[in-house]
N, C-alpha and C. Protein backbone atom coordinates (compact mmCIF):
# COMPACT_ATOMS: atom_id res chain seq x y z
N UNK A 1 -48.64 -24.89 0.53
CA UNK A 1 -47.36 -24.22 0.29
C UNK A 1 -46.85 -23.58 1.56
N UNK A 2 -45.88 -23.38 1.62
CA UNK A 2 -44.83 -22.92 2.86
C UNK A 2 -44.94 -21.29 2.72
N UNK A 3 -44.77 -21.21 3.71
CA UNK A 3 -44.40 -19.32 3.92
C UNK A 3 -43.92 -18.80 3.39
N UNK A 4 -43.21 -18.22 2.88
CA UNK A 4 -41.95 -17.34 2.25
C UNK A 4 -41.26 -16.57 3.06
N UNK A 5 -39.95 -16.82 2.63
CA UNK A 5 -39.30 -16.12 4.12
C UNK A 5 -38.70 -14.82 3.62
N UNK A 6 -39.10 -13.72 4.63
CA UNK A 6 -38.87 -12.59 4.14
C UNK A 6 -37.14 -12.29 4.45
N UNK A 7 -36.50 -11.47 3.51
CA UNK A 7 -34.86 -11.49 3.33
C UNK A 7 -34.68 -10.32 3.46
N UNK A 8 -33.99 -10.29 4.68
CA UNK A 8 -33.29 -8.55 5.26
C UNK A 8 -32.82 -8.06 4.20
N UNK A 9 -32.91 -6.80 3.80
CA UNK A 9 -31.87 -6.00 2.84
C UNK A 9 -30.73 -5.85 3.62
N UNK A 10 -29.72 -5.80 3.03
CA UNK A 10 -27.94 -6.18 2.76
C UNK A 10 -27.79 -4.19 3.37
N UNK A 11 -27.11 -4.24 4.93
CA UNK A 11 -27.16 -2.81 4.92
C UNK A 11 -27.84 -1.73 5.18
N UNK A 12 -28.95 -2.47 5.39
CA UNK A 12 -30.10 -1.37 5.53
C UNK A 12 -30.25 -0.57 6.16
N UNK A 13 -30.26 0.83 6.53
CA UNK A 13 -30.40 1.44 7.89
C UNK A 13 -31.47 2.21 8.01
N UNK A 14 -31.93 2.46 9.12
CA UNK A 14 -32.82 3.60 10.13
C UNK A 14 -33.26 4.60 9.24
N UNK A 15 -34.33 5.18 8.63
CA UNK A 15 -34.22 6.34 8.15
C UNK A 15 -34.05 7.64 9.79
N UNK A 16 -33.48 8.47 9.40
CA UNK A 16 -33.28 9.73 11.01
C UNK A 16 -33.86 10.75 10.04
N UNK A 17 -35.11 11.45 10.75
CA UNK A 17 -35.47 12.66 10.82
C UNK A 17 -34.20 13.68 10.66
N UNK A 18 -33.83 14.79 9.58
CA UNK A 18 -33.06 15.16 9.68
C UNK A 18 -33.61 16.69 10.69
N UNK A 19 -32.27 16.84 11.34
CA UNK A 19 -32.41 18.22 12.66
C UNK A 19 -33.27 19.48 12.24
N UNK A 20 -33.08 19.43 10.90
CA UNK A 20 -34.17 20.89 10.20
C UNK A 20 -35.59 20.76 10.33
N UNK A 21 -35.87 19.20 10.18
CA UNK A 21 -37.34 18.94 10.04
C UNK A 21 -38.12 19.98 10.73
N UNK A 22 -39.43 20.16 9.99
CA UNK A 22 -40.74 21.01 10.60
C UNK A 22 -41.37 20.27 11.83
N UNK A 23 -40.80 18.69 11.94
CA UNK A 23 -41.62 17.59 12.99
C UNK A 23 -41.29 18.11 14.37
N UNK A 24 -39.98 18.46 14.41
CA UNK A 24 -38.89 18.52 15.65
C UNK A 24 -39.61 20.09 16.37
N UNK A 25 -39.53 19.67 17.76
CA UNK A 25 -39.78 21.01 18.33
C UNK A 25 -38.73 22.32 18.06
N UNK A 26 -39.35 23.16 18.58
CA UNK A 26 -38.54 24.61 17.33
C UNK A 26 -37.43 24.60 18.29
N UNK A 27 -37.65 24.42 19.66
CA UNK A 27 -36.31 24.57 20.94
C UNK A 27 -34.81 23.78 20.22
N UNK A 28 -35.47 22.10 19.88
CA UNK A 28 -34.70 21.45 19.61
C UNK A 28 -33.96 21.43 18.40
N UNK A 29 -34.56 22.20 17.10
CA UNK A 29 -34.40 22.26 15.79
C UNK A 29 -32.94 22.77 15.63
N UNK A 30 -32.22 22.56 14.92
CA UNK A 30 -30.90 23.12 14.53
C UNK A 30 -31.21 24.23 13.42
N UNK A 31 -30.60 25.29 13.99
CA UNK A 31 -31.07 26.81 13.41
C UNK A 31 -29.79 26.94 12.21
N UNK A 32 -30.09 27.25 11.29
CA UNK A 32 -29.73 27.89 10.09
C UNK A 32 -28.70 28.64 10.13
N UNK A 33 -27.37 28.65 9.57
CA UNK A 33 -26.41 29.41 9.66
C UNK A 33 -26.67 31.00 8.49
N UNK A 34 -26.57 32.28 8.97
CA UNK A 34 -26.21 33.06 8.18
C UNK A 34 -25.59 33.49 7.57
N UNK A 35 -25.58 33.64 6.27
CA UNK A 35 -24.17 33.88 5.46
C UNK A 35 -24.06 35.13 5.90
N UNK A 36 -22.36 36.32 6.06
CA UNK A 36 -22.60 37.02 6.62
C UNK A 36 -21.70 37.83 4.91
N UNK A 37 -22.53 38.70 4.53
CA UNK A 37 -22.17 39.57 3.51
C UNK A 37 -20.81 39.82 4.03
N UNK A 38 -19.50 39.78 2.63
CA UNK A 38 -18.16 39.94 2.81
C UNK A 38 -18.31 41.40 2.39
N UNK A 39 -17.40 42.22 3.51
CA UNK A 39 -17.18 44.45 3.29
C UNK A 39 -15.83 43.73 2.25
N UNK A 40 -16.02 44.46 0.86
CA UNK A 40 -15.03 44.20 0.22
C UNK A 40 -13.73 45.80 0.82
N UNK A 41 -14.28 46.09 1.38
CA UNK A 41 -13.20 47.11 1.82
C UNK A 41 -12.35 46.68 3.63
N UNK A 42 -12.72 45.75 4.12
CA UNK A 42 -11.81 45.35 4.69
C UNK A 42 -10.72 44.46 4.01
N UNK A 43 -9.34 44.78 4.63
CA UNK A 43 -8.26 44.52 4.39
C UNK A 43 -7.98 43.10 4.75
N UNK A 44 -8.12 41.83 3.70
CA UNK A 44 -8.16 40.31 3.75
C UNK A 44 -6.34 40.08 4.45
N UNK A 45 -6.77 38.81 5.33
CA UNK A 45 -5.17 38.44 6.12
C UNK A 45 -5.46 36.90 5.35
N UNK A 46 -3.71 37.33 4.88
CA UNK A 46 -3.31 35.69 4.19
C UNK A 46 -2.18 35.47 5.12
N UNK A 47 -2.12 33.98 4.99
CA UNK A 47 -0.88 33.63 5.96
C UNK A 47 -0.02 33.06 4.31
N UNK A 48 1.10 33.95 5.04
CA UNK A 48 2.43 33.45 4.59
C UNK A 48 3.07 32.47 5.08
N UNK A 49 4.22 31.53 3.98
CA UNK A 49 4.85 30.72 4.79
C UNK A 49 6.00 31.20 5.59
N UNK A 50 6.20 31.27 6.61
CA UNK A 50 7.09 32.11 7.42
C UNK A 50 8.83 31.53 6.95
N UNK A 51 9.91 32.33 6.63
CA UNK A 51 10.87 31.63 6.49
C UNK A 51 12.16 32.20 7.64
N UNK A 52 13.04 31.68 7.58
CA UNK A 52 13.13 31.62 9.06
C UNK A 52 14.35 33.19 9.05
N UNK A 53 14.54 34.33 9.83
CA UNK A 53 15.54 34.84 10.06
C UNK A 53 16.69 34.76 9.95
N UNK A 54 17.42 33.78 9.53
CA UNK A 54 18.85 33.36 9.76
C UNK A 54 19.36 33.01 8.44
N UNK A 55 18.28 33.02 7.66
CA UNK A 55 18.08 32.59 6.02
C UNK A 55 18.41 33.83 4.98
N UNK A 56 19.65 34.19 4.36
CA UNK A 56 19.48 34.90 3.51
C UNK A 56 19.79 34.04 1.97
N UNK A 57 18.09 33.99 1.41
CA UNK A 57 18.56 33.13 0.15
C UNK A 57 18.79 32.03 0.63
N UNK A 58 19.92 31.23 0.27
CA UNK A 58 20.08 29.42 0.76
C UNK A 58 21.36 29.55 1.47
N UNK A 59 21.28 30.49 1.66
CA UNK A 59 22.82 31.36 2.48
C UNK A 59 22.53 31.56 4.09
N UNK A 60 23.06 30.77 4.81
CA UNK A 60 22.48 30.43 6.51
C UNK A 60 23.26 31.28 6.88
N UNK A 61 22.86 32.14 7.61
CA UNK A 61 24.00 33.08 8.45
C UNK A 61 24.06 32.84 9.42
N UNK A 62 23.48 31.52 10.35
CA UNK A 62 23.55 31.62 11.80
C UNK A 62 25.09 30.43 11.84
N UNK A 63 25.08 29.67 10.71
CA UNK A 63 26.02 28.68 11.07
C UNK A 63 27.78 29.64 10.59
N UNK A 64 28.84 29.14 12.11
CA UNK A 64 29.86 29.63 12.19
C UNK A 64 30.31 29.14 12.91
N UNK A 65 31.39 29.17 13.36
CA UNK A 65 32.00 28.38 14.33
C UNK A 65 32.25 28.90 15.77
N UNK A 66 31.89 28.32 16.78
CA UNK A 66 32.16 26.64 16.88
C UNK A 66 30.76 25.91 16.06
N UNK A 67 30.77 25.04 15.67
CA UNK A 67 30.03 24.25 14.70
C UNK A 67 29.32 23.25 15.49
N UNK A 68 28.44 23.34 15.22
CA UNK A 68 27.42 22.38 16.65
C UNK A 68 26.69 21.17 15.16
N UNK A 69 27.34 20.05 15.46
CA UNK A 69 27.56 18.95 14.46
C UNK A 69 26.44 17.80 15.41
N UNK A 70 25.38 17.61 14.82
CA UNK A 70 24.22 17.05 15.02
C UNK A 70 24.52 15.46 14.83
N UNK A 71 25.57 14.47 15.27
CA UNK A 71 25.61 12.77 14.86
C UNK A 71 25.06 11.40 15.04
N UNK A 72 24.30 11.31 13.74
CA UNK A 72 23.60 10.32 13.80
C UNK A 72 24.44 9.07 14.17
N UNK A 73 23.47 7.86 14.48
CA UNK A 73 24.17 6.84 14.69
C UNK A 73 24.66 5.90 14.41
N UNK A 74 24.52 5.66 12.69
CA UNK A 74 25.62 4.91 11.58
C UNK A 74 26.45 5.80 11.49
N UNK A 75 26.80 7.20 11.88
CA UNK A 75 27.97 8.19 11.54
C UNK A 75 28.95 7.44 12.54
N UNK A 76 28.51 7.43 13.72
CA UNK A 76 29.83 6.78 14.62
C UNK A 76 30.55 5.70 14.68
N UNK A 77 29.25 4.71 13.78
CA UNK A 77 29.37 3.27 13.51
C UNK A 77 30.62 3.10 12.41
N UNK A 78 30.54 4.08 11.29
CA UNK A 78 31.11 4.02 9.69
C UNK A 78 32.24 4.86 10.61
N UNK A 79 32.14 5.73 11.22
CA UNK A 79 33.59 6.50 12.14
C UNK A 79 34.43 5.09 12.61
N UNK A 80 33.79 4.42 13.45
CA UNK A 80 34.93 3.47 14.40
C UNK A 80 36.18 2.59 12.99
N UNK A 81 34.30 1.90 11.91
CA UNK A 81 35.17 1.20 11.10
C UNK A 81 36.25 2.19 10.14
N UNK A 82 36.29 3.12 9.88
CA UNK A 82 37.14 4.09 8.95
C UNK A 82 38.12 4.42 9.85
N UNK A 83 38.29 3.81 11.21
CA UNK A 83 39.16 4.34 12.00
C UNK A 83 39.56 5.55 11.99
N UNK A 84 38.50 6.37 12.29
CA UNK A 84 38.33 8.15 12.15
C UNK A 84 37.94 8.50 13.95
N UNK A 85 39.15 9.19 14.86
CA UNK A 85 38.61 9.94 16.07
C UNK A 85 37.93 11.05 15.59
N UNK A 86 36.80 11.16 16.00
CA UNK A 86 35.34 11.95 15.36
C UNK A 86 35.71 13.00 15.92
N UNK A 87 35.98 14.01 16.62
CA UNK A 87 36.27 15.09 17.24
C UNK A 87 37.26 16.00 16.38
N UNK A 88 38.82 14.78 16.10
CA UNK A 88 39.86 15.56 15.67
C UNK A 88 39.05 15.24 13.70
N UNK A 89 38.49 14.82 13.46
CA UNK A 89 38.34 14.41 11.84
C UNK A 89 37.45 15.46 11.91
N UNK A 90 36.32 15.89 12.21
CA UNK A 90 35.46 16.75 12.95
C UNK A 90 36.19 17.82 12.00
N UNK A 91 37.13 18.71 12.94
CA UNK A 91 38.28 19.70 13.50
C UNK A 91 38.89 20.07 11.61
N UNK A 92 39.61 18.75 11.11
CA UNK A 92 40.27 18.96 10.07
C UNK A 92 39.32 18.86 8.82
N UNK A 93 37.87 18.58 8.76
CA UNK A 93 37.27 18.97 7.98
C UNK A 93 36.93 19.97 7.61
N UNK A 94 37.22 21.08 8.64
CA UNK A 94 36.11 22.56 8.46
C UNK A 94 37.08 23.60 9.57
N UNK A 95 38.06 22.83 10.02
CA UNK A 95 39.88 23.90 10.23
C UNK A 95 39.09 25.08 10.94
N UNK A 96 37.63 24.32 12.07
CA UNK A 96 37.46 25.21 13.07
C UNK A 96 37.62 24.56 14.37
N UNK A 97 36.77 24.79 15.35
CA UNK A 97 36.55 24.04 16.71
C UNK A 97 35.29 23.86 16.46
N UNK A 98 34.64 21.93 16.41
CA UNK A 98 33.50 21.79 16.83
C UNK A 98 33.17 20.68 17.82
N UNK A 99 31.99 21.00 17.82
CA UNK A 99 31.07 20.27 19.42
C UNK A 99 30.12 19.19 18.54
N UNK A 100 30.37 18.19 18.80
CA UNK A 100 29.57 17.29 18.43
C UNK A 100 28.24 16.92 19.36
N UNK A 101 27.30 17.18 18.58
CA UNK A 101 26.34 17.10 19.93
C UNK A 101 25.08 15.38 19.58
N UNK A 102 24.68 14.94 20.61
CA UNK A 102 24.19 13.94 20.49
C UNK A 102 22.74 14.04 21.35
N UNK A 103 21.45 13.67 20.55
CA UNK A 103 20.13 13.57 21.08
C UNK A 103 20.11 12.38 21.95
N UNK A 104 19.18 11.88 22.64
CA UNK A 104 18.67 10.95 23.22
C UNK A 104 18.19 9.86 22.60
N UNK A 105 17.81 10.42 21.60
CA UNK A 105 17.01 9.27 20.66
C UNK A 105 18.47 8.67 20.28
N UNK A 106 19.64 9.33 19.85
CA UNK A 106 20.64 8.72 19.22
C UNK A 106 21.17 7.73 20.05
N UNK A 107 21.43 8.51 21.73
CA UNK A 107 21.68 7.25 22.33
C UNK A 107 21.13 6.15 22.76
N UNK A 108 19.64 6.25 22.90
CA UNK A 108 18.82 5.12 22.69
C UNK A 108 18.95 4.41 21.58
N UNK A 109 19.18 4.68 20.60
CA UNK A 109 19.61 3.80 19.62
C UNK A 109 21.02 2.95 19.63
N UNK A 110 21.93 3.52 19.84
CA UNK A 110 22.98 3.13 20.28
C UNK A 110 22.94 1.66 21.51
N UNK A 111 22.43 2.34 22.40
CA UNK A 111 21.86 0.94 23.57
C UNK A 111 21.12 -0.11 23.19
N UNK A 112 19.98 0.42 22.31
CA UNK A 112 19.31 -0.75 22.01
C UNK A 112 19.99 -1.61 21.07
N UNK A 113 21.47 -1.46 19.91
CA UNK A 113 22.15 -1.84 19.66
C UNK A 113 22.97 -3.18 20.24
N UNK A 114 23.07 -3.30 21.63
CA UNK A 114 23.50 -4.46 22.30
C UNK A 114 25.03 -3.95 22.81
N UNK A 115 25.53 -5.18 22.77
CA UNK A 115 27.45 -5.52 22.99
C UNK A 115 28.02 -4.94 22.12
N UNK A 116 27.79 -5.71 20.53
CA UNK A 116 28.29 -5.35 19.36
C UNK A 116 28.48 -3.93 19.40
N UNK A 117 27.64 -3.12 19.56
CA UNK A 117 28.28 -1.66 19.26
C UNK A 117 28.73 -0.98 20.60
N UNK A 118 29.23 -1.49 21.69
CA UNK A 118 29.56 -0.71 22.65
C UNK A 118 30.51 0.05 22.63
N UNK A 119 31.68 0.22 21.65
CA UNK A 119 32.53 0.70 21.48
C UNK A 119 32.19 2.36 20.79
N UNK A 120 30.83 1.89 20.19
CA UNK A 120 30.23 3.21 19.77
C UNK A 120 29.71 3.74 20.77
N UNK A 121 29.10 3.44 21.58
CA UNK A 121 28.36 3.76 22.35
C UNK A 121 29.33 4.73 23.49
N UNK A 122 30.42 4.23 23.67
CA UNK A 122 31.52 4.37 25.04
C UNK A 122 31.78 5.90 24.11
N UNK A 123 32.06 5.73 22.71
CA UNK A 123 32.67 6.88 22.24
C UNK A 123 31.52 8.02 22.20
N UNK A 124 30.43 7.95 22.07
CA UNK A 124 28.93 9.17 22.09
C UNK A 124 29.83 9.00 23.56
N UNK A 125 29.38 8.49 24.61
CA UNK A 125 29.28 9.07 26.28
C UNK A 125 30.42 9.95 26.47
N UNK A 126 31.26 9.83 25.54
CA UNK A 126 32.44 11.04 25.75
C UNK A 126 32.27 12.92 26.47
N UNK A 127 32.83 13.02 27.04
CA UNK A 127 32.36 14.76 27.52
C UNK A 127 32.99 15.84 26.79
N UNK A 128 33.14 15.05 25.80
CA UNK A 128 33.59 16.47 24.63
C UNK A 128 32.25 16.22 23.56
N UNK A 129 31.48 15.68 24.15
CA UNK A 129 30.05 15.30 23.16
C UNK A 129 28.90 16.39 23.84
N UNK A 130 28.06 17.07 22.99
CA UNK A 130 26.93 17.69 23.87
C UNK A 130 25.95 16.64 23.83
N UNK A 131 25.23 16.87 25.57
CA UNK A 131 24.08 15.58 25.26
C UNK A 131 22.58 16.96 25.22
N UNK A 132 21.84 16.30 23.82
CA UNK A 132 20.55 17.10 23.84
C UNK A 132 19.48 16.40 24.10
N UNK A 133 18.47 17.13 24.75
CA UNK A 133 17.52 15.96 25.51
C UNK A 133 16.12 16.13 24.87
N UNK A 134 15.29 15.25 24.41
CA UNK A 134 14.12 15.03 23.89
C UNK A 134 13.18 15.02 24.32
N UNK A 135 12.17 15.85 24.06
CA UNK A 135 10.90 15.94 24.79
C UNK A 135 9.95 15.08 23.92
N UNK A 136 9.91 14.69 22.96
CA UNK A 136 9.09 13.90 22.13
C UNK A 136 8.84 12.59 22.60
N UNK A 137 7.57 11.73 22.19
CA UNK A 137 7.49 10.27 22.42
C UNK A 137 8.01 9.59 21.10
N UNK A 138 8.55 8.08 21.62
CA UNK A 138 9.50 7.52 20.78
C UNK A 138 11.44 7.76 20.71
N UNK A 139 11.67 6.40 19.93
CA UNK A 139 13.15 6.91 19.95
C UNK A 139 13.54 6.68 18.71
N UNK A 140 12.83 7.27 17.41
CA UNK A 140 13.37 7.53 15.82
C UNK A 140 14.49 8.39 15.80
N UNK A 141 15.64 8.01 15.24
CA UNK A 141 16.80 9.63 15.71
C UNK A 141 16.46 10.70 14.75
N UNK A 142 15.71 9.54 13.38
CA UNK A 142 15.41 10.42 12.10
C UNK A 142 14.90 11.52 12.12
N UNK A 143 13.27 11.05 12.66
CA UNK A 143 12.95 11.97 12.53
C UNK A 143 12.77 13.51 13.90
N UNK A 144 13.94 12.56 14.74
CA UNK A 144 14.01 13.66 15.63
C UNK A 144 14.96 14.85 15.15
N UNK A 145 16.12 14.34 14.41
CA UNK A 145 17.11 15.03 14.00
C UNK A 145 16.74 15.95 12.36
N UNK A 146 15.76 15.59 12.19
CA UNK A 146 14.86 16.37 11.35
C UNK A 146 14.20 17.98 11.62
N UNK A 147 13.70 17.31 13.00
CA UNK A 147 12.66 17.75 13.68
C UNK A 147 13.43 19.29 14.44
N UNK A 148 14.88 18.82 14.70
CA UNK A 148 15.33 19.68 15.73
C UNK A 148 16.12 20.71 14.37
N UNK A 149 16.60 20.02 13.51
CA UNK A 149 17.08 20.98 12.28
C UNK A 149 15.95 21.88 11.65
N UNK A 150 15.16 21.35 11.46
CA UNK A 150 13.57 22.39 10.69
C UNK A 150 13.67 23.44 11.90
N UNK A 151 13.66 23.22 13.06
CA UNK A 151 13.59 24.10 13.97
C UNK A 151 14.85 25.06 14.13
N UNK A 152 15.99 24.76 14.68
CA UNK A 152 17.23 25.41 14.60
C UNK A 152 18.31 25.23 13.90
N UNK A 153 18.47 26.17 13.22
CA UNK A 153 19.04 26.16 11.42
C UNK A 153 20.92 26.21 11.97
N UNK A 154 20.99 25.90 13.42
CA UNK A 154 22.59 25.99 14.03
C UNK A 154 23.21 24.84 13.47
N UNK A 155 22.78 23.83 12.98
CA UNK A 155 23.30 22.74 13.14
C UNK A 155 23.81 22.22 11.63
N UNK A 156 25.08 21.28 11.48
CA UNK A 156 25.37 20.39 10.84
C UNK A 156 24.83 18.83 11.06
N UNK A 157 24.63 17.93 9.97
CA UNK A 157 24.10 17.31 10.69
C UNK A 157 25.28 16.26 9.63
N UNK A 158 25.68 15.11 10.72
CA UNK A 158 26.70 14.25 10.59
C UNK A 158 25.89 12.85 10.44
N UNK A 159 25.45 12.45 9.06
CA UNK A 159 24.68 10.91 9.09
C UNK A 159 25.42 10.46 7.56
N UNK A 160 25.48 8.86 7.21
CA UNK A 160 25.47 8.26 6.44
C UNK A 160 24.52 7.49 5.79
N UNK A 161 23.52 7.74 6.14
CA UNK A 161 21.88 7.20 6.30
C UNK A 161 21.53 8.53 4.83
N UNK A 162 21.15 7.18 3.75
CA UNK A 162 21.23 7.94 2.37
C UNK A 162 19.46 8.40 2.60
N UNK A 163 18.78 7.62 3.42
CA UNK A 163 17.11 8.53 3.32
C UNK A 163 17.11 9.75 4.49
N UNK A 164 17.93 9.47 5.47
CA UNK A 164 17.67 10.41 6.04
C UNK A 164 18.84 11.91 5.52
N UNK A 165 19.53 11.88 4.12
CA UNK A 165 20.54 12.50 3.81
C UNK A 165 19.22 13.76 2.88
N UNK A 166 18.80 12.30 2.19
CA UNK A 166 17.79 13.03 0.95
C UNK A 166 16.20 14.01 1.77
N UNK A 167 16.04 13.67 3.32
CA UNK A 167 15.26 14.26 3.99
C UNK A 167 15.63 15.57 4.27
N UNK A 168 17.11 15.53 4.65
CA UNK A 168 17.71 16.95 5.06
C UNK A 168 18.22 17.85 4.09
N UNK A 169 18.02 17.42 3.07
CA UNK A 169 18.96 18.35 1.19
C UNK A 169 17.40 18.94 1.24
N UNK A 170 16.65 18.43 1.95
CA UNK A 170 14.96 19.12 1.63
C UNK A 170 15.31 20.65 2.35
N UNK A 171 15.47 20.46 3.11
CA UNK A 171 15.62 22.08 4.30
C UNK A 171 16.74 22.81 3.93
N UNK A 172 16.32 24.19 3.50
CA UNK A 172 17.50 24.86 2.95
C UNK A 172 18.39 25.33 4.33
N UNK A 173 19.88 25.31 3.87
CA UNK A 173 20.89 25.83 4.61
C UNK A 173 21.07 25.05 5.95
N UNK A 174 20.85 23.41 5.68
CA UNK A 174 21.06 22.97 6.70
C UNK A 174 22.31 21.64 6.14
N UNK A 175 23.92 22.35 6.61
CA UNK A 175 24.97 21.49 5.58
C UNK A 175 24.67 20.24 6.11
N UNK A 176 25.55 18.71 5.63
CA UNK A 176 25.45 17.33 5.91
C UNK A 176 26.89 17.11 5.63
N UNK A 177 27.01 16.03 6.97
CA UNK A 177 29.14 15.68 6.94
C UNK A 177 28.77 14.65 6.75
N UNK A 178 29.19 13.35 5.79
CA UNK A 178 29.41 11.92 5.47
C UNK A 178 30.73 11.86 5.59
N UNK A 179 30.97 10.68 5.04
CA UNK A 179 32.04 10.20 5.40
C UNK A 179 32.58 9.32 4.16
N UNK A 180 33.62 9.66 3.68
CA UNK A 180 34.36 9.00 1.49
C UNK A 180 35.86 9.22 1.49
N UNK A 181 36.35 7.93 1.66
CA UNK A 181 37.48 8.01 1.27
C UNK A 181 38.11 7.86 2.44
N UNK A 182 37.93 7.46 3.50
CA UNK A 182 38.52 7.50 4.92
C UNK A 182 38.74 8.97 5.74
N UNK A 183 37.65 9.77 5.26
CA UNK A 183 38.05 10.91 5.93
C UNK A 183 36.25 11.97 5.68
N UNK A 184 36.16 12.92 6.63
CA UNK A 184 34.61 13.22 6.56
C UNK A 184 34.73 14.39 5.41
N UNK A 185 33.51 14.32 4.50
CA UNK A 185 33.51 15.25 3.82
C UNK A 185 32.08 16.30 4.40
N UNK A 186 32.06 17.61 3.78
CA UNK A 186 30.90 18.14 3.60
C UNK A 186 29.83 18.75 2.70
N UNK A 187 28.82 18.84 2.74
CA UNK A 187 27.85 18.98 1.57
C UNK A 187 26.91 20.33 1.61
N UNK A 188 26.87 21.16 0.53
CA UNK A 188 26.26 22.43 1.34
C UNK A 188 26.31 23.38 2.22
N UNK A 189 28.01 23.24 1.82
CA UNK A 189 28.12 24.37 3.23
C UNK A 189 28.98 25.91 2.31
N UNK A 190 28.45 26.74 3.46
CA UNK A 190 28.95 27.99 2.09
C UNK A 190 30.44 28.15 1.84
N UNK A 191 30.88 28.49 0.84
CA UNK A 191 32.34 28.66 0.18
C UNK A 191 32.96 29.44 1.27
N UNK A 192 32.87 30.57 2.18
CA UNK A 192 33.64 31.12 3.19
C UNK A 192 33.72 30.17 4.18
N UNK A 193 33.09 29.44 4.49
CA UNK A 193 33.34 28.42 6.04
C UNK A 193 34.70 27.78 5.87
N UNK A 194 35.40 27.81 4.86
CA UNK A 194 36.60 27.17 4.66
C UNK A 194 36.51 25.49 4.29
N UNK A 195 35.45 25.16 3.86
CA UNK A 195 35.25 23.76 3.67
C UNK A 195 35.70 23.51 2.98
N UNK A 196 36.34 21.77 2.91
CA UNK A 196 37.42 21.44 1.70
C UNK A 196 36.25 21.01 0.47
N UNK A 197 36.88 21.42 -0.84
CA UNK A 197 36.02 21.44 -2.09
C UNK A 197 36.47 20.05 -2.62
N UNK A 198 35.09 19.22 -2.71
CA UNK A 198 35.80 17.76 -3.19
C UNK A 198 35.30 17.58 -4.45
């Protein structure tokens, strides 16, 4: 008869001395943590979620005019076709003076766009546009324009982009301008700003 051939177990591994062992020299041994009795008379620190200063209630007090209008880059796209100049439509939505301001990521998006949208593109490079500059890696506008609203509660933010609409209704007191009916509307913004009620 033939040998029998012995069959590796499926997985098998190494048994390891675990670090506590009595085998291991005492230098090398991993020492025992002490539980350290809790003084029920010190005074316990919880962290709160911090909410931001400028917040009273869902009531933003930092936003006023001039209006620093955050525009994504289907806003300019759905602007050219609605044949809307974004500045003066801007202006007669909210019957103040605002600054449309534009990230990096937006205009990277815009470029990487091609020919086809140069007409958008010519209209962002405008110098009645603020340019804001990105320190982040990548060029998502989403979630930059997320990123910079969670942070500074100054801003309107101007997109037609229905996921990135339902991202920003998340953050209180941060309004949103679309665009219905050939003309920009706004969403969330408080009853004194003079916003038209649609």
């Amino acid at each position: 008869m033939g040998k029998q051939k012995k069959q590796k177990k499926y997985a098998a591994m190494k048994r390891m001395i675990s670090l506590k062992d009595q085998r291991i020299k005492e230098q090398d041994r991993a020492k025992t943590q002490k539980k350290k009795k809790e003084d029920p008379s010190v005074i316990k620190e919880q962290e709160v979620a911090k909410y931001p200063s400028c917040m009273f209630f869902q009531y933003n007090t930092q936003l006023g005019p001039p209006y620093y209008i955050l525009v994504d880059t289907n806003f300019i796209n759905f602007s050219i076709k609605a044949k809307l100049d974004v500045v003066q439509s801007m202006m007669d939505c909210l019957y103040a003076k605002c600054v449309p301001c534009i990230t990096d990521c937006v205009m990277a998006e815009l470029e990487k766009l091609g020919m086809k949208f140069r007409v958008a593109l010519r209209i962002a490079k405008d110098s009645r546009f603020d340019r804001l500059p990105c320190s982040h890696k990548g060029t998502y506008a989403d979630d930059c324009l997320v990123q910079r609203v969670t942070q500074h509660k100054c801003y309107i933010v101007a997109t037609v982009d229905r996921d990135l609409k339902r991202r920003i209704r998340k953050i209180p007191g941060v309004p949103i301008m679309y665009i219905s009916n050939h003309r920009y509307n706004i969403e969330r913004m408080p009853d004194d700003y003079g916003a038209p009620r649609m």
